[in-house]
Protein backbone atom coordinates (compact mmCIF):
# COMPACT_ATOMS: atom_id res chain seq x y z
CA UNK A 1 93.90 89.47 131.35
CA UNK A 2 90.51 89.40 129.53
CA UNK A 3 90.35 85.90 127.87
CA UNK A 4 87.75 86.02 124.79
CA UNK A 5 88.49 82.31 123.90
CA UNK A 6 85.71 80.56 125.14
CA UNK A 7 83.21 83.11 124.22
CA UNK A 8 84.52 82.96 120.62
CA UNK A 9 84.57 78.91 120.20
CA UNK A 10 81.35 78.89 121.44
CA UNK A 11 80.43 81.36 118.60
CA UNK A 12 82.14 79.46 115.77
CA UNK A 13 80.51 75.85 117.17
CA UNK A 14 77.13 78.23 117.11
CA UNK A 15 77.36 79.60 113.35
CA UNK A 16 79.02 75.99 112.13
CA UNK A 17 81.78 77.84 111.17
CA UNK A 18 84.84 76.86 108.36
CA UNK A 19 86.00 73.73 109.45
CA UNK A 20 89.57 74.45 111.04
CA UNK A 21 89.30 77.76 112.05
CA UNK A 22 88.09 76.92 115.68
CA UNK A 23 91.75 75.30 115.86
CA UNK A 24 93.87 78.07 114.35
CA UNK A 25 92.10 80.82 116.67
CA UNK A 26 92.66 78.68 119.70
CA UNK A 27 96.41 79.43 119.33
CA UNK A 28 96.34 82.71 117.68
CA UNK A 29 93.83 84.62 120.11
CA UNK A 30 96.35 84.73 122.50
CA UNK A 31 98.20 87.34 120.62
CA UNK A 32 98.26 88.97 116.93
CA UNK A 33 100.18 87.31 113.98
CA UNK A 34 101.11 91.46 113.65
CA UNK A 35 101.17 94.46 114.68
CA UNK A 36 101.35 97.90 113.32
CA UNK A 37 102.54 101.04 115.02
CA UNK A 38 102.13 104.45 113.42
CA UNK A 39 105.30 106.28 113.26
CA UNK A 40 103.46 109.70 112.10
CA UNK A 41 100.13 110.07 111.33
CA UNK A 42 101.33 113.22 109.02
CA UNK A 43 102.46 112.46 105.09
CA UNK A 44 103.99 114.80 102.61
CA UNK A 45 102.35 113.08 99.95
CA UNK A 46 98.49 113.93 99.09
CA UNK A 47 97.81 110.51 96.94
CA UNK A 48 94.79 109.90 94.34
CA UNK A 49 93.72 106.72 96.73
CA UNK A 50 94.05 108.32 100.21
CA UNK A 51 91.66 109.96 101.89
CA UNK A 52 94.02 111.55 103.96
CA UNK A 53 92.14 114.85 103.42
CA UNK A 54 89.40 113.65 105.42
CA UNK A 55 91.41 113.15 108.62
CA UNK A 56 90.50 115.32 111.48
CA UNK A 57 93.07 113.36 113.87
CA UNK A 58 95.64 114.59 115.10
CA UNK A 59 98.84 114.59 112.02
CA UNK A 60 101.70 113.58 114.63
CA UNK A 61 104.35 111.45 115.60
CA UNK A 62 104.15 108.72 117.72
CA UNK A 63 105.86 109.58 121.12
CA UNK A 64 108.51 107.00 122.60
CA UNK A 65 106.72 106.37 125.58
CA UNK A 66 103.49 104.99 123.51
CA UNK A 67 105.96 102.64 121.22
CA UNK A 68 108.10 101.72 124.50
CA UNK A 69 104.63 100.38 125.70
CA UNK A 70 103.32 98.69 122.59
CA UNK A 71 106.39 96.58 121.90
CA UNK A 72 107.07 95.74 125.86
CA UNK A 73 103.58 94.75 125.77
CA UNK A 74 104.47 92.49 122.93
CA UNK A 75 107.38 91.15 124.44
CA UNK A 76 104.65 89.56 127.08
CA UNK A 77 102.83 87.52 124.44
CA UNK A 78 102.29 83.84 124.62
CA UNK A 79 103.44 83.49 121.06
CA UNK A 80 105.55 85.43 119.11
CA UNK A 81 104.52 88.55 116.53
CA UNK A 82 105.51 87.69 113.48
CA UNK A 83 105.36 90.98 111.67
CA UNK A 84 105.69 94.70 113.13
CA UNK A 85 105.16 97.36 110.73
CA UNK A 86 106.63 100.99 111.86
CA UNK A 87 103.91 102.20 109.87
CA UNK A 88 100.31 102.46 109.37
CA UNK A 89 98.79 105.73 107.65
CA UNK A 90 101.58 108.26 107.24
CA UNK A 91 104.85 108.69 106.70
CA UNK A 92 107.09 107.38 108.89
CA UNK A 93 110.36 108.95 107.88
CA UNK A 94 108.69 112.14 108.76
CA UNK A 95 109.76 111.14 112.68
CA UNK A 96 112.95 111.81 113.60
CA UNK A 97 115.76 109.50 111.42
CA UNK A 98 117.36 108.75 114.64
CA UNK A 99 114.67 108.15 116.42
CA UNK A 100 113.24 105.71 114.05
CA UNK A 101 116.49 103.93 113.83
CA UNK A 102 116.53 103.47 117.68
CA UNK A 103 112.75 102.17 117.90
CA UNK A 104 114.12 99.55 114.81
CA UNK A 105 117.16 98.14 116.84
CA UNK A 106 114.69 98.02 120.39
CA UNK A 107 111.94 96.40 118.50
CA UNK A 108 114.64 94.12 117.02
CA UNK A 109 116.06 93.45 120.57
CA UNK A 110 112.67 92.44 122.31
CA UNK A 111 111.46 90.95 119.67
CA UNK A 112 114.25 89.08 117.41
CA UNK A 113 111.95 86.80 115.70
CA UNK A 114 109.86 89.37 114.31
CA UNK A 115 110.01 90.64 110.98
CA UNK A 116 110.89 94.21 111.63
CA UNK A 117 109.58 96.47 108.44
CA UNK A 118 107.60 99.58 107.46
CA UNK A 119 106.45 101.12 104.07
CA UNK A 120 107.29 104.51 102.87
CA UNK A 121 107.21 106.77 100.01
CA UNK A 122 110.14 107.44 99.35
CA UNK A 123 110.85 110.68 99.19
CA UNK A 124 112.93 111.47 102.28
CA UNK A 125 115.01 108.17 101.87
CA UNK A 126 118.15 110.59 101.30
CA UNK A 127 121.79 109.09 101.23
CA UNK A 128 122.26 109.98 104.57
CA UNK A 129 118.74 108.57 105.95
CA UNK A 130 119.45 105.44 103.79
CA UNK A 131 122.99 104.71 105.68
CA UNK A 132 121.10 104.98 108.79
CA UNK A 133 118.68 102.49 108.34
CA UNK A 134 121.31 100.12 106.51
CA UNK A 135 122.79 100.50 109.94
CA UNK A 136 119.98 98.66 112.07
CA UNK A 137 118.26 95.77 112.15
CA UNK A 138 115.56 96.01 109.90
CA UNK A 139 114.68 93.01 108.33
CA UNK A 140 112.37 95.01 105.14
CA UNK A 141 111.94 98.19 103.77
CA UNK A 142 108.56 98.56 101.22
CA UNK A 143 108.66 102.06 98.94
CA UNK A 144 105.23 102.44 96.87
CA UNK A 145 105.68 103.56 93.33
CA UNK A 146 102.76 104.15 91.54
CA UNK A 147 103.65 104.78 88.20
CA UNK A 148 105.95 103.98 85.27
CA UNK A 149 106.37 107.28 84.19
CA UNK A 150 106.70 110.90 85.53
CA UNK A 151 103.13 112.20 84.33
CA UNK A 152 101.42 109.08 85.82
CA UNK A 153 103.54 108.89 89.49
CA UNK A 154 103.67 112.35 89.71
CA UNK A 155 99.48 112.81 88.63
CA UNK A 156 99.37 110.02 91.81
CA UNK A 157 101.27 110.76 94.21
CA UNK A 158 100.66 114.30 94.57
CA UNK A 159 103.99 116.43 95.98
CA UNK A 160 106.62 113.91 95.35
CA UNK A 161 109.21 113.88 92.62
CA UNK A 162 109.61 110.89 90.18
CA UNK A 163 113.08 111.62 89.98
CA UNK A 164 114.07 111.77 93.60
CA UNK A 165 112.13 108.86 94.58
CA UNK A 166 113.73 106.82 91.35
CA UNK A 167 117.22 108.11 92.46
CA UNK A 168 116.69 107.18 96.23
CA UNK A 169 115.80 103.97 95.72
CA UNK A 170 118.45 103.26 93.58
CA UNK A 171 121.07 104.66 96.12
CA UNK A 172 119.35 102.79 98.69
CA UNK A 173 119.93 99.47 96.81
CA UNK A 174 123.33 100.47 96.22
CA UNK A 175 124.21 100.72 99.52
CA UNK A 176 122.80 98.47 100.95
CA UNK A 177 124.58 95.45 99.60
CA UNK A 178 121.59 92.38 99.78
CA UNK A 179 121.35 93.49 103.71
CA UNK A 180 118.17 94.45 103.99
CA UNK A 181 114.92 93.02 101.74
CA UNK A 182 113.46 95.48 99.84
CA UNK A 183 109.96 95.80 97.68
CA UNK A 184 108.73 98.19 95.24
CA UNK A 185 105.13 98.38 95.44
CA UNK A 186 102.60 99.64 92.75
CA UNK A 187 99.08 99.65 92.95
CA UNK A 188 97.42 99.36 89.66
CA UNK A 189 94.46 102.07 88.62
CA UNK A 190 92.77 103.70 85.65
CA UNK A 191 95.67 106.38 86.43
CA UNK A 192 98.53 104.54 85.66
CA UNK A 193 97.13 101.75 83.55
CA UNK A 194 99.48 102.36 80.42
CA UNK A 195 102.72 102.83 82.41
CA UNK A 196 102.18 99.71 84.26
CA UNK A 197 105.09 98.00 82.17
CA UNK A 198 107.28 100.35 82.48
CA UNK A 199 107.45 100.59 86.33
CA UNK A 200 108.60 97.00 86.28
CA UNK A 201 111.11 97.95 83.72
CA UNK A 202 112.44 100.44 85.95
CA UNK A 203 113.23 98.57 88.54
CA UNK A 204 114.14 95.35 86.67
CA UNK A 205 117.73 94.04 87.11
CA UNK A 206 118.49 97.14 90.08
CA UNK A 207 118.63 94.26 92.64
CA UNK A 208 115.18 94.71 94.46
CA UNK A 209 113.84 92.02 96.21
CA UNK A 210 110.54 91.85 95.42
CA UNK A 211 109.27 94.44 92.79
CA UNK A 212 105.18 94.16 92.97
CA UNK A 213 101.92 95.30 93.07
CA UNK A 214 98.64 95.43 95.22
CA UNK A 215 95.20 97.07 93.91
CA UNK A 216 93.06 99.66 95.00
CA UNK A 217 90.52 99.40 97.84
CA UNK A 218 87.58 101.76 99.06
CA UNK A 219 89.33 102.48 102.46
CA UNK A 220 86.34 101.91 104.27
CA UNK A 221 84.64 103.66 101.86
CA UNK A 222 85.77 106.90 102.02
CA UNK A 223 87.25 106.73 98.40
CA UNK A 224 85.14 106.10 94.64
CA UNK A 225 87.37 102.48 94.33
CA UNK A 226 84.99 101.39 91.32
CA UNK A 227 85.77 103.93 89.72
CA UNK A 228 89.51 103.85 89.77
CA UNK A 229 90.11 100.35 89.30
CA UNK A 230 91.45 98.58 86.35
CA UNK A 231 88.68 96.14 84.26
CA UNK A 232 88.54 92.84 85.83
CA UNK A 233 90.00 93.46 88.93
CA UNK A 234 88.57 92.11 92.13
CA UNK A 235 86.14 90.28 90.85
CA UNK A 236 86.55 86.93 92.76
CA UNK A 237 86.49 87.74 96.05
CA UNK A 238 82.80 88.58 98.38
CA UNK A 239 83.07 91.81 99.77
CA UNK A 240 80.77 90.38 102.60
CA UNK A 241 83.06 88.04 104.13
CA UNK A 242 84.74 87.81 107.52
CA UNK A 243 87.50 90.03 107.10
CA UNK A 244 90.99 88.33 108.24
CA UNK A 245 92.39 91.22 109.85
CA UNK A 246 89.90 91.60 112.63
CA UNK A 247 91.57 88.38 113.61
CA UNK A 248 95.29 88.55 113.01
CA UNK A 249 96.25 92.30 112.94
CA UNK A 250 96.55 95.28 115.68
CA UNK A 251 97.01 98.40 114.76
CA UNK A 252 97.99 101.31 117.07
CA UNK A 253 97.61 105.25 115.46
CA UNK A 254 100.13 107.56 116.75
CA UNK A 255 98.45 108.82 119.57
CA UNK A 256 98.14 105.21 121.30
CA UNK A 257 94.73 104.74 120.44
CA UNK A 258 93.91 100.98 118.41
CA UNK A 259 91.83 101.42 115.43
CA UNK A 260 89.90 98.63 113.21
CA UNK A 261 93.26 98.10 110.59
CA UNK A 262 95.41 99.76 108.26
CA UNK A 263 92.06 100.61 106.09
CA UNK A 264 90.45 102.97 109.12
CA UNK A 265 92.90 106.08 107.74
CA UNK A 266 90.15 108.15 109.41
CA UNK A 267 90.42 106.36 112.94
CA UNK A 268 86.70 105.68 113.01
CA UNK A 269 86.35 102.68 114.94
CA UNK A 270 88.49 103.04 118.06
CA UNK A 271 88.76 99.31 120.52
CA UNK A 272 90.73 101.36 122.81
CA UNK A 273 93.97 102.90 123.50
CA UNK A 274 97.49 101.59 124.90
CA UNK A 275 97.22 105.17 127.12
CA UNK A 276 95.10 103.31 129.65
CA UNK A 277 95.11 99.77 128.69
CA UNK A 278 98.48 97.14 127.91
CA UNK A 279 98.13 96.38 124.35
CA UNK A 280 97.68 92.34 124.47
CA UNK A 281 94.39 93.81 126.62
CA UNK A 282 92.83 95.71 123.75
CA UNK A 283 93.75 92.31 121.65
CA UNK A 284 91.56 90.96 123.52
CA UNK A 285 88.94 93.18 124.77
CA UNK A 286 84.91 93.87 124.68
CA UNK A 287 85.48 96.05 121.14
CA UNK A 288 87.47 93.44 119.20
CA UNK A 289 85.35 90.49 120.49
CA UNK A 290 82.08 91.87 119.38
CA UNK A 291 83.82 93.01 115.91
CA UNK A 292 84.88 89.17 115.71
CA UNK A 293 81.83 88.02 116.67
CA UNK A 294 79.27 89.91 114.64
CA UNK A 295 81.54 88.92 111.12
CA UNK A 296 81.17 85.12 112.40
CA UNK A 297 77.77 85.51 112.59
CA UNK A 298 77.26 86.45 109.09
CA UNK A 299 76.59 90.21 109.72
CA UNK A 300 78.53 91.51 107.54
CA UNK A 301 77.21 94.53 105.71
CA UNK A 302 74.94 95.13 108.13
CA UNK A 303 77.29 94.86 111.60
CA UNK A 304 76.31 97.65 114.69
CA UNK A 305 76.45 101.36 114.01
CA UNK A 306 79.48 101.35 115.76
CA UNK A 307 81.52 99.19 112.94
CA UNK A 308 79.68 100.99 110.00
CA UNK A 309 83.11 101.82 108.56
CA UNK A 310 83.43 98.01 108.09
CA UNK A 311 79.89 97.62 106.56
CA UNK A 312 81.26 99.98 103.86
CA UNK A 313 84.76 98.60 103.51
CA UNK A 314 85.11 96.38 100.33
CA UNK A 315 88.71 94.86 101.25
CA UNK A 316 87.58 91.21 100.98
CA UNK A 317 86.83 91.80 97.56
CA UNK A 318 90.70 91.01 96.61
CA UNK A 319 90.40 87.55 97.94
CA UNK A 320 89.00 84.72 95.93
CA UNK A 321 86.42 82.36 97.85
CA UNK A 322 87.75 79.41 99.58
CA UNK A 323 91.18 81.14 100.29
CA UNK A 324 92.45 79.95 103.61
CA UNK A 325 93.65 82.94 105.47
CA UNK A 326 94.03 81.46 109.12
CA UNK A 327 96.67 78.75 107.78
């Protein structure tokens, strides 16, 4: 295997980089914190802050064989995954219920002290589908909610019902009996600004976990963010820093191939793909290291042509400076 270690200390004690970082990387570049694996690459939702429109690659589901080879090649890492999301741009209850439930309870198996989880909408979390997934292991289930009331969700999340994604989440809770976690998730915009209080009124006292919130980023620029976003939000962080997922997070589209993170909807920057090469490879391979190198180096907005998406990407706006990510 491809060992980038060396290379990359040398390029930290180079730059003078944040004091402690050399140490954390020396035990987490031998495998990702997470991992995410894209269910389906297809949504039935066309959302105000998703560029999903854009997308000219292929809207499928994620065949067995590329998940069997993702987690396996998990299974072989020095240290263990802490996080594997079943999702990354898409929908994953669009694949197969069954299916999905099968991939949870493997994962689970090969890899039982990982936080097993995925995010969806919420609109095909049925009774029956939500029985299912009470039945398997998985440890947390995320539905996004963006809006208090019908006009603003519905306005937002373009195709779903208010009422049916209310109602299923409800059920789900119901059901589920404190078995598995569970998150509502809103992120705040100029769209839903005065309904804001009422979606955690909604969902106050129903016996959800954690019911939260997030805020809008550019997706790699493909989306107007500025525009969108409340007053005052974002305002800490440096859009120009080194961006903590480069170094913590892999994230495998539904046809096997590894794109830059959950923000690279379009799959624009491509390391490599789990088709030819084991996973834990890719981790560590020519694409990523350059990536990691040229965002220790300071390049950042101006990295290679071939991680413009990244010069454009204003996700390390939502983190205030000094905010130690690697501990």
């Amino acid at each position: 295997m491809y060992d980038n270690l060396e290379y990359i200390l040398n390029v930290l004690k180079e730059e003078n980089f944040m004091p402690g970082f050399a140490e954390w990387w020396k035990e987490t570049h031998f495998s990702p914190l997470g991992a995410r694996l894209e269910s389906s690459s297809r949504c039935n939702s066309n959302c105000l802050h998703c560029p999903r429109e854009l997308m000219t690659r292929s809207q499928i589901e994620m065949t067995r064989e590329i998940f069997l080879k993702c987690v396996d090649s998990l299974t072989l890492a020095p240290r263990h995954v802490h996080y594997l999301f079943l999702h990354l741009n898409g929908e994953p209850l669009l694949l197969d219920i069954d299916e999905l439930c099968w991939r949870i309870n493997y994962a689970k198996e090969k890899l039982p002290n990982t936080v097993i989880t995925f995010f969806t909408n919420g609109q095909l979390l049925t009774e029956e589908v939500s029985l299912k997934l009470i039945g398997t292991r998985l440890d947390k289930l995320s539905i996004s909610f963006n809006g208090g009331t019908k006009e603003d969700y519905e306005n937002i999340m373009k195709g779903l019902s208010f009422e049916t994604v209310y109602n299923n989440i409800i059920k789900f809770v119901e059901l589920n009996n404190e078995k598995i976690e569970t998150a509502t998730m809103l992120l705040p915009q100029k769209a839903n600004e005065h309904s804001i209080a009422k979606y955690f009124e909604l969902f106050k006292g129903k016996g959800i976990d954690d019911v939260g919130g997030a805020g809008i980023n550019n997706i790699g620029g493909t989306i107007d963010a500025k525009h969108m976003r409340l007053d005052g939000q974002y305002h800490a962080g440096s859009p120009n820093a080194s961006c903590w997922r480069t170094f913590t997070d892999v994230n495998v589209m539904a046809d096997g191939r590894v794109c830059a993170c959950c923000q690279d909807v379009l799959g624009n920057i491509i390391h490599g793909s789990v088709s030819t090469d084991p996973l834990l490879d890719i981790w560590h391979g020519d694409s990523l290291t350059r990536l990691r190198e040229e965002f220790l180096r300071g390049n950042h907005p101006n990295l290679s042509s071939e991680f413009e998406m990244c010069n454009k990407c204003d996700f390390m706006e939502s983190l205030a400076p000094g905010y130690k990510w690697w501990r």
